[in-house]
C-alpha atoms as a PDB file:
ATOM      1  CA  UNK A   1      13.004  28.354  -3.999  1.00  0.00           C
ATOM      2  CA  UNK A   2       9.815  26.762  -3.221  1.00  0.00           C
ATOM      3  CA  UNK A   3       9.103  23.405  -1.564  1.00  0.00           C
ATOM      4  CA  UNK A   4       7.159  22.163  -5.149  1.00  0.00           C
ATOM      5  CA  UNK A   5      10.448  23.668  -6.491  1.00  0.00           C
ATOM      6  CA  UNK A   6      12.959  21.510  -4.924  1.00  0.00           C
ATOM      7  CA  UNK A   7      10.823  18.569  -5.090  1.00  0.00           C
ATOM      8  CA  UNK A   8      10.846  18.897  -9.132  1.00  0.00           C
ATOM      9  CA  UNK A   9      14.631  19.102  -9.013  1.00  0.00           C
ATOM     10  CA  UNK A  10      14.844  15.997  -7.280  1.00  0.00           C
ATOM     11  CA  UNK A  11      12.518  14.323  -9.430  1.00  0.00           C
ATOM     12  CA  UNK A  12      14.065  15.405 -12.624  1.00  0.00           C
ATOM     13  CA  UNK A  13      17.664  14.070 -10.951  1.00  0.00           C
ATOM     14  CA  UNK A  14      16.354  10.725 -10.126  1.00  0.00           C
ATOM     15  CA  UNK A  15      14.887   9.995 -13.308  1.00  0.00           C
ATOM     16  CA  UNK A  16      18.175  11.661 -15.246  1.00  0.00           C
ATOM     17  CA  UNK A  17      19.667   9.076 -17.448  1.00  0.00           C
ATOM     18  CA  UNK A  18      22.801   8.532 -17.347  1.00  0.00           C
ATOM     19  CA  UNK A  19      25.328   8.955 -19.858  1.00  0.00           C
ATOM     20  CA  UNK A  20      26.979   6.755 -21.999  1.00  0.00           C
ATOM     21  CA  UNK A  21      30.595   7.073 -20.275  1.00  0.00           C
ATOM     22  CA  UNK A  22      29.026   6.369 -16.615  1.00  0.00           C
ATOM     23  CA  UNK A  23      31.934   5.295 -14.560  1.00  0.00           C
ATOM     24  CA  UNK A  24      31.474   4.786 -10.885  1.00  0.00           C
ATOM     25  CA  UNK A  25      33.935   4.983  -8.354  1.00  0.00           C
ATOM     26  CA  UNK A  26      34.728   3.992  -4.808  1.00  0.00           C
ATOM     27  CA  UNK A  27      34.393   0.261  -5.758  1.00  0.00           C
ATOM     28  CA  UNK A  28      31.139   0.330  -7.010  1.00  0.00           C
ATOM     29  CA  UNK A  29      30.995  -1.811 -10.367  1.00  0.00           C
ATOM     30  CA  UNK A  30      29.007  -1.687 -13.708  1.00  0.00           C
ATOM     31  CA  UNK A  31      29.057  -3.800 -16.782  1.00  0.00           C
ATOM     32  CA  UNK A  32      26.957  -1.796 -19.219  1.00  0.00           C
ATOM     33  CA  UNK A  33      26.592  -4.528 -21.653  1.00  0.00           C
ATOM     34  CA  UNK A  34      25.389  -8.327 -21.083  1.00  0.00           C
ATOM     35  CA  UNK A  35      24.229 -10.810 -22.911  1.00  0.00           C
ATOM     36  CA  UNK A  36      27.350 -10.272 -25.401  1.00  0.00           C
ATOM     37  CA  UNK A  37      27.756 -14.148 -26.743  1.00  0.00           C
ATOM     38  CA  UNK A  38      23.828 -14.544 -27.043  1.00  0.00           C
ATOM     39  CA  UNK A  39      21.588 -14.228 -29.674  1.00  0.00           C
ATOM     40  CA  UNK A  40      19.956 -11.470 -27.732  1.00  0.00           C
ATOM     41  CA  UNK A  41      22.798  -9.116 -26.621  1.00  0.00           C
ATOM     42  CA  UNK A  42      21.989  -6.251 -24.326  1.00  0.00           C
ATOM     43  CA  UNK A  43      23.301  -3.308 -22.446  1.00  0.00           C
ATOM     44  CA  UNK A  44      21.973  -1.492 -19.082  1.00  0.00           C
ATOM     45  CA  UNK A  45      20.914   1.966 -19.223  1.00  0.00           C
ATOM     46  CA  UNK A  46      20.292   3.029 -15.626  1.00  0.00           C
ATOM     47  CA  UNK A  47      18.855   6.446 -15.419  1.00  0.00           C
ATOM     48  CA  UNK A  48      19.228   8.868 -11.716  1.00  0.00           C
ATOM     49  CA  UNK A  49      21.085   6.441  -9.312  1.00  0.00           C
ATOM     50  CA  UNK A  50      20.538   3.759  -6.652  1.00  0.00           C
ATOM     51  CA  UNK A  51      23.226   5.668  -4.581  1.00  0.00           C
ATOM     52  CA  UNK A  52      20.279   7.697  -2.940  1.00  0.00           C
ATOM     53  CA  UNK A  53      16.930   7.582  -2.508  1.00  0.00           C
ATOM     54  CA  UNK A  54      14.512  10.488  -2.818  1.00  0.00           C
ATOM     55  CA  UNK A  55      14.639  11.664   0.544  1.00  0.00           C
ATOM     56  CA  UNK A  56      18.677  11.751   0.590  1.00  0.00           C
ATOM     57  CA  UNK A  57      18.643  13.418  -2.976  1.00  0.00           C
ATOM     58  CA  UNK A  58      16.281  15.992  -1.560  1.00  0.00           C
ATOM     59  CA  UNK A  59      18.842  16.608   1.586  1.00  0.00           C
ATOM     60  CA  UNK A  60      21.265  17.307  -1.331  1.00  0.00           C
ATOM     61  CA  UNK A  61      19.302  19.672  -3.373  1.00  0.00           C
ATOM     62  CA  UNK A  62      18.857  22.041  -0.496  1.00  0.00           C
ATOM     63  CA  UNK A  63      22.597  21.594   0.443  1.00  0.00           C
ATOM     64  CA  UNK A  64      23.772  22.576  -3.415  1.00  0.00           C
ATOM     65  CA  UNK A  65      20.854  25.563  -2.735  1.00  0.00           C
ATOM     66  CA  UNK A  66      22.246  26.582   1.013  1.00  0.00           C
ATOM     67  CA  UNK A  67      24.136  30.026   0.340  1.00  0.00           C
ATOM     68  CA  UNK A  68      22.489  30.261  -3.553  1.00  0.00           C
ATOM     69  CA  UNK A  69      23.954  33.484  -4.726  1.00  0.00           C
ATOM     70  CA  UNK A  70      20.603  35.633  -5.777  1.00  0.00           C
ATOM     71  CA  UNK A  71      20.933  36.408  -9.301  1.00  0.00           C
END
């Protein structure tokens, strides 16, 4: 896999939205709507993730590549 190859993947992760049933874990928290009792009500639709930045998403690219079977 090339260099421009793994850079794409991590590109296309971070910019991934997410789906509708997100549901974090480890005590992070996420209200998906807001704005309920407004004239204007809302909802958050976060796409890739704040829990890494480009640079740790790359690191874990190559680390779901290491040991790739070769199809």
């Amino acid at each position: 896999m090339t260099e421009d190859q793994i850079k794409h993947m991590v590109n296309r992760f971070l910019a991934w939205k997410l789906p509708e049933e997100f549901n974090p874990d480890g005590g992070i928290s996420f209200k998906r709507r807001f704005n309920e009792h407004t004239a204007h009500p809302m909802k958050h639709e976060p796409s890739g993730t704040n829990l890494l930045d480009a640079t740790q998403a790359q690191a874990m690219v190559r680390h779901m590549l290491d040991g790739l079977p070769q199809g």
